[in-house]
Protein backbone atom coordinates (compact mmCIF):
# COMPACT_ATOMS: atom_id res chain seq x y z
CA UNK A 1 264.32 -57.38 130.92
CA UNK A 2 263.39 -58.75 127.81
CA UNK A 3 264.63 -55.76 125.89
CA UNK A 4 267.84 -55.57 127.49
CA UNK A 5 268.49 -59.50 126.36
CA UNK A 6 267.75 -58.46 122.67
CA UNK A 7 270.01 -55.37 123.17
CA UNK A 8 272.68 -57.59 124.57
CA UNK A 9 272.09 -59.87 121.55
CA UNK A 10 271.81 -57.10 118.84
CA UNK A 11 275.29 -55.94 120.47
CA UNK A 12 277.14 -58.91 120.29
CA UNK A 13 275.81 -59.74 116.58
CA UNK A 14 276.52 -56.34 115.48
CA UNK A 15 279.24 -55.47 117.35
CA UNK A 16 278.48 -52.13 117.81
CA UNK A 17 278.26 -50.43 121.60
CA UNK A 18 275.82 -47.62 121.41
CA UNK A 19 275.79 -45.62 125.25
CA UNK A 20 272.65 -46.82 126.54
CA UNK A 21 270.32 -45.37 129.56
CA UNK A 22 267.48 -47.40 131.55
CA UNK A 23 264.37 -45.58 131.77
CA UNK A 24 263.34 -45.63 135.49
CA UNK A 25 259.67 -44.89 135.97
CA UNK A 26 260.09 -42.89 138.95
CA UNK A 27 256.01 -42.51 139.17
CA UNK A 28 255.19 -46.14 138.71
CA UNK A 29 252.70 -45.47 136.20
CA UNK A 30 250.95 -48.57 134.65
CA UNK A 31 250.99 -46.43 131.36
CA UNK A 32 255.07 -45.08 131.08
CA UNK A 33 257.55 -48.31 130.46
CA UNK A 34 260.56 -48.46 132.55
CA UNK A 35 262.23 -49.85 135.36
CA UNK A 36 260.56 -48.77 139.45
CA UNK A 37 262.55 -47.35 141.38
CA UNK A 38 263.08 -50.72 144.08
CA UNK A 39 264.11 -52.53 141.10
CA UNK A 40 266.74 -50.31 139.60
CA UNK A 41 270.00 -50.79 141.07
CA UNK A 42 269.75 -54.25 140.46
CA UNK A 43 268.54 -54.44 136.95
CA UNK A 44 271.86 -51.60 136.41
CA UNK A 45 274.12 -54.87 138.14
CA UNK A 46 272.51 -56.84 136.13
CA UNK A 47 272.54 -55.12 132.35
CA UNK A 48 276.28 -54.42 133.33
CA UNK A 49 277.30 -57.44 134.98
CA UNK A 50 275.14 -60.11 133.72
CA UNK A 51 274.56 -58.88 130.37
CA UNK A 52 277.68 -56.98 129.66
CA UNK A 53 275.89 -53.99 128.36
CA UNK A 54 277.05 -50.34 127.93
CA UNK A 55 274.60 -48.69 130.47
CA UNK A 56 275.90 -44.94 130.34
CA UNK A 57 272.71 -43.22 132.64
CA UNK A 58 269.50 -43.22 133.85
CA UNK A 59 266.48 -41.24 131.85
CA UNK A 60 263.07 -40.11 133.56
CA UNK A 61 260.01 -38.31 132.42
CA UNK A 62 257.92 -37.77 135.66
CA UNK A 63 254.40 -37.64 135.80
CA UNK A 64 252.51 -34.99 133.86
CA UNK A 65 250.53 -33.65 136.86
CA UNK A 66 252.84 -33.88 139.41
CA UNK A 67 256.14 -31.67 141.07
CA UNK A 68 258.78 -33.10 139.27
CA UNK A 69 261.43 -32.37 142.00
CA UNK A 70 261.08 -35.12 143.91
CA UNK A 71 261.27 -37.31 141.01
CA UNK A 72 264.67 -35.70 139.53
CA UNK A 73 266.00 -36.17 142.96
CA UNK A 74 265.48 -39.37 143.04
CA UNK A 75 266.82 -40.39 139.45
CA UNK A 76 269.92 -38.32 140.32
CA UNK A 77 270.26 -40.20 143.56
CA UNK A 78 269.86 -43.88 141.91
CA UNK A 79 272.40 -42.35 139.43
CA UNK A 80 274.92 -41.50 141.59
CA UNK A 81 274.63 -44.45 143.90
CA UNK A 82 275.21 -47.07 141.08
CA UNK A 83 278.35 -44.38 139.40
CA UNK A 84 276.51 -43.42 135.85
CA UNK A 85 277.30 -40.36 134.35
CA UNK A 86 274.61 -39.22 132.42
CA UNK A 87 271.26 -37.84 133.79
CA UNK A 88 268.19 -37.50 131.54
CA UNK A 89 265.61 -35.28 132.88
CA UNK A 90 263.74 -32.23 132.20
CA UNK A 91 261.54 -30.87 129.40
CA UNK A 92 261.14 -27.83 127.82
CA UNK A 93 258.60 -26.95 130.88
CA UNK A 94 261.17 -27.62 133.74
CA UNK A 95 264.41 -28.37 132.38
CA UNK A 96 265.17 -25.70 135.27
CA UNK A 97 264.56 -27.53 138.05
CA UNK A 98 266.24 -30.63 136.06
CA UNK A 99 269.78 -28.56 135.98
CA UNK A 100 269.28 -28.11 139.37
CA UNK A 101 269.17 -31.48 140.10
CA UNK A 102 272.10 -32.44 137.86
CA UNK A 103 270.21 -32.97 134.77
CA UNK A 104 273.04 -33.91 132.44
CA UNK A 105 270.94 -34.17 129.00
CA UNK A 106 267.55 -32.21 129.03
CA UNK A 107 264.70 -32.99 126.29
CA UNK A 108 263.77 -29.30 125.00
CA UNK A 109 262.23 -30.31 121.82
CA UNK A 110 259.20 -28.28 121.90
CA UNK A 111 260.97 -25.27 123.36
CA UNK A 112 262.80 -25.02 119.84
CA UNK A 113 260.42 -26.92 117.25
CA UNK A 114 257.04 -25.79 119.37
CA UNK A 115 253.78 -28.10 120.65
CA UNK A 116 253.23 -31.22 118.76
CA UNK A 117 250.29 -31.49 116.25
CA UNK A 118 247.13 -33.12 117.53
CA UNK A 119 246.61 -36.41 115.25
């Protein structure tokens, strides 16, 4: 919440309208940012309504250890209930599956540029 009222802000200082997606942490973990699932479709009404902002999609990186299926399924279903267009799921290990689901954008970045370093 309080980065979407300093986006809203930014926006009407600037001027400018960037597309914007809400992270929804569709594995509720403490560690990932993001909006839970029960809370999504109203924070959307709200960013929209409330807070005028351009909310273009939803974006989701499910947990690490887990099937992501389920979770891309579920993004794609809190997508299409509150009418967003763009769906941003998948990595370059199952941007597959993500297509399958509807994945609209897909995050291949070490499919093409390889693993990160280790720092």
């Amino acid at each position: 919440m309080k980065l979407a009222r300093h986006l809203a802000e930014e926006i009407a200082r600037s001027g400018r309208r960037p597309d914007l997606l809400i992270e929804v942490n569709t594995g509720e973990e403490s560690q990932k940012a993001g909006i839970v699932p029960a809370d999504a479709d109203a924070f959307v009404a709200l960013c929209r309504e409330t807070l005028k902002l351009p909310i273009k999609g939803l974006m989701c990186i499910p947990p690490q250890d887990e099937e992501p299926s389920p979770h891309f399924a579920l993004l794609a279903k809190i997508a299409a209930r509150n009418k967003l267009e763009t769906v941003s799921m998948g990595m370059s290990g199952d941007f597959e599956i993500a297509a399958a689901f509807g994945a609209t954008e897909v995050r291949v970045g070490s499919a093409i540029f390889g693993a990160r370093a280790k720092l």
